[in-house]
C-alpha atoms as a PDB file:
ATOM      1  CA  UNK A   1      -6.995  12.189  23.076  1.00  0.00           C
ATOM      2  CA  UNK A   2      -8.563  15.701  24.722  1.00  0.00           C
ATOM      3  CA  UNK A   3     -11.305  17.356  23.222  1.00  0.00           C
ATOM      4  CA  UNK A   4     -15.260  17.162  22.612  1.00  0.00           C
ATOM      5  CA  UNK A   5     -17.205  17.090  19.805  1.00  0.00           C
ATOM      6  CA  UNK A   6     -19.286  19.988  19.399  1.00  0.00           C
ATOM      7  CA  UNK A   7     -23.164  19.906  19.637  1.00  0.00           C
ATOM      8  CA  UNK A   8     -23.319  15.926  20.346  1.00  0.00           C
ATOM      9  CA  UNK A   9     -27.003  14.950  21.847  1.00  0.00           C
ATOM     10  CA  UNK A  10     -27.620  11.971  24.434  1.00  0.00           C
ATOM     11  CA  UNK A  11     -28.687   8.761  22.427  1.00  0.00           C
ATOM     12  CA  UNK A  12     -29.863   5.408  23.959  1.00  0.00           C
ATOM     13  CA  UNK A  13     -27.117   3.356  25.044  1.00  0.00           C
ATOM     14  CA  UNK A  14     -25.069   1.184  22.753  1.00  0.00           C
ATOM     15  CA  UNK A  15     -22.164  -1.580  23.319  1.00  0.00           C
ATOM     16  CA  UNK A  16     -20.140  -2.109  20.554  1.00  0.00           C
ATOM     17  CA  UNK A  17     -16.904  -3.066  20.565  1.00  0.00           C
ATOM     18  CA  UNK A  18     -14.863   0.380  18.947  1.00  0.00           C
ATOM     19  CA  UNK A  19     -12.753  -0.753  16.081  1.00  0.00           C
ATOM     20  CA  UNK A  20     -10.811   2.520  15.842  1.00  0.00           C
ATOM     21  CA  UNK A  21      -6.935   1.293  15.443  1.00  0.00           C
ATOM     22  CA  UNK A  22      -5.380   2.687  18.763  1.00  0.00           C
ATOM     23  CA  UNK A  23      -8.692   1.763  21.232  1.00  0.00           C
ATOM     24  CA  UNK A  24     -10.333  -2.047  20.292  1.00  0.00           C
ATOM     25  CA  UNK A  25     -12.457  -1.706  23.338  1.00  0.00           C
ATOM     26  CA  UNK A  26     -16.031  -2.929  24.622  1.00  0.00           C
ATOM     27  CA  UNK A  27     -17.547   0.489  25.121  1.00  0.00           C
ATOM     28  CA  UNK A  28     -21.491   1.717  26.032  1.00  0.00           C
ATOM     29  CA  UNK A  29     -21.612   4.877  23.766  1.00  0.00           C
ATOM     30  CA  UNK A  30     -24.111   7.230  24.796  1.00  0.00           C
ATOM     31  CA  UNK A  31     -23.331  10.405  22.528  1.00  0.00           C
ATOM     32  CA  UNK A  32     -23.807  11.089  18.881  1.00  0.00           C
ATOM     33  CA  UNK A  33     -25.753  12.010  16.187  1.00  0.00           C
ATOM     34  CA  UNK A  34     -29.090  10.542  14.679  1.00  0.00           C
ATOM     35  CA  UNK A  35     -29.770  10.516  11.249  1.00  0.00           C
ATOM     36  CA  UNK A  36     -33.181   9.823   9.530  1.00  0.00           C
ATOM     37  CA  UNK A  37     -33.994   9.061   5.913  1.00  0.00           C
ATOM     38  CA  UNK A  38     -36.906  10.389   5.090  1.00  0.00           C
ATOM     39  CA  UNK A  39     -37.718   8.808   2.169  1.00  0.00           C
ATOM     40  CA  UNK A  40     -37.322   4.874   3.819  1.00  0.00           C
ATOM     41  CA  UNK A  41     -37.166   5.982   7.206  1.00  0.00           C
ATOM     42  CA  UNK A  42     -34.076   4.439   8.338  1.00  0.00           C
ATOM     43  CA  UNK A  43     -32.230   5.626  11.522  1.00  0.00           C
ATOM     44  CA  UNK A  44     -28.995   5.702  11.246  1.00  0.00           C
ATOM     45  CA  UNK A  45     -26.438   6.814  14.251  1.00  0.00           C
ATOM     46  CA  UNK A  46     -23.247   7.548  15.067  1.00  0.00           C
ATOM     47  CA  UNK A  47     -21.564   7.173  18.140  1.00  0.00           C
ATOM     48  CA  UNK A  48     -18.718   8.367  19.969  1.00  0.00           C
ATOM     49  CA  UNK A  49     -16.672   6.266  21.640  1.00  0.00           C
ATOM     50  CA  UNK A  50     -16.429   7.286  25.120  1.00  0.00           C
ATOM     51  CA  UNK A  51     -12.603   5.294  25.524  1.00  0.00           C
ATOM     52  CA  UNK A  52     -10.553   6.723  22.237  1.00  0.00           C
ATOM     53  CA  UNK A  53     -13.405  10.303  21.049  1.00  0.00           C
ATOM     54  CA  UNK A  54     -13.563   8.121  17.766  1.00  0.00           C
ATOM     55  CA  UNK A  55     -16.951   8.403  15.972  1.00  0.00           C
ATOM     56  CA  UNK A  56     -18.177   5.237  14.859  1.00  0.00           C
ATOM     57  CA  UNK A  57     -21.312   4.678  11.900  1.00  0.00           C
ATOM     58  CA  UNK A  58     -23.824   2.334  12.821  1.00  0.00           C
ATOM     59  CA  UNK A  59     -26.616   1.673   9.666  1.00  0.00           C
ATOM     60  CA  UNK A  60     -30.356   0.869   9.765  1.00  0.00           C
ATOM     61  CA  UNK A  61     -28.951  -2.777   9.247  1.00  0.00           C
ATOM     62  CA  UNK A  62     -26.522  -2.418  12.421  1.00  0.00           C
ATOM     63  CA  UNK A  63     -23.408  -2.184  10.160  1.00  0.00           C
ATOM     64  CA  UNK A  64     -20.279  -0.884  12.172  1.00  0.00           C
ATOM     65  CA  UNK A  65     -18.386   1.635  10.369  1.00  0.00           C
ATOM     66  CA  UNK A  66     -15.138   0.860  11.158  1.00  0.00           C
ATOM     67  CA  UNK A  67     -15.662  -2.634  11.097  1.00  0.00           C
ATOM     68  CA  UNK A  68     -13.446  -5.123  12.865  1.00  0.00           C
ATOM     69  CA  UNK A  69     -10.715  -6.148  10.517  1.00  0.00           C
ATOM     70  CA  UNK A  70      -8.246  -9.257  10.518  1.00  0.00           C
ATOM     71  CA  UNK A  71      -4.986  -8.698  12.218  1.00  0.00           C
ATOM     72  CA  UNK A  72      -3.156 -11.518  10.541  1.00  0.00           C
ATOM     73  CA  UNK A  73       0.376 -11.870   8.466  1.00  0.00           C
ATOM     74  CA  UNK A  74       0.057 -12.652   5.400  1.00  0.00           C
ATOM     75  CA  UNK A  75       2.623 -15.207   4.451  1.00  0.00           C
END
């Protein structure tokens, strides 16, 4: 995929593995967007994955958004 996202700011470095369906990679992310709660202040952040340009959602709880998902058949 070609392309940038517009108006994406550094962020601190994260690994995650990208669950995006065509990428399933072990990246270190280093673009995004913050997001604070004001109210609780929670930081939440996404990320975009450096391999595949897919955003992913991580929570205040460090919940991946897309998660990893089983691959198996179902009998």
């Amino acid at each position: 995929m070609m392309g940038r996202w517009d108006r994406a700011i550094p962020l601190p470095p994260k690994t995650y593995t990208c669950h995006h369906e065509s990428c399933h990679q072990v990246v270190e992310a280093t673009e995004g967007w913050p997001f604070l709660k004001d109210e609780q202040y929670e930081i939440w952040f996404i990320y975009i994955c450096p391999q595949c340009l897919r955003p992913t959602f991580f929570d205040h709880f460090e919940r991946q958004i897309p998660e990893a998902t089983s691959h198996k058949t179902l009998a």
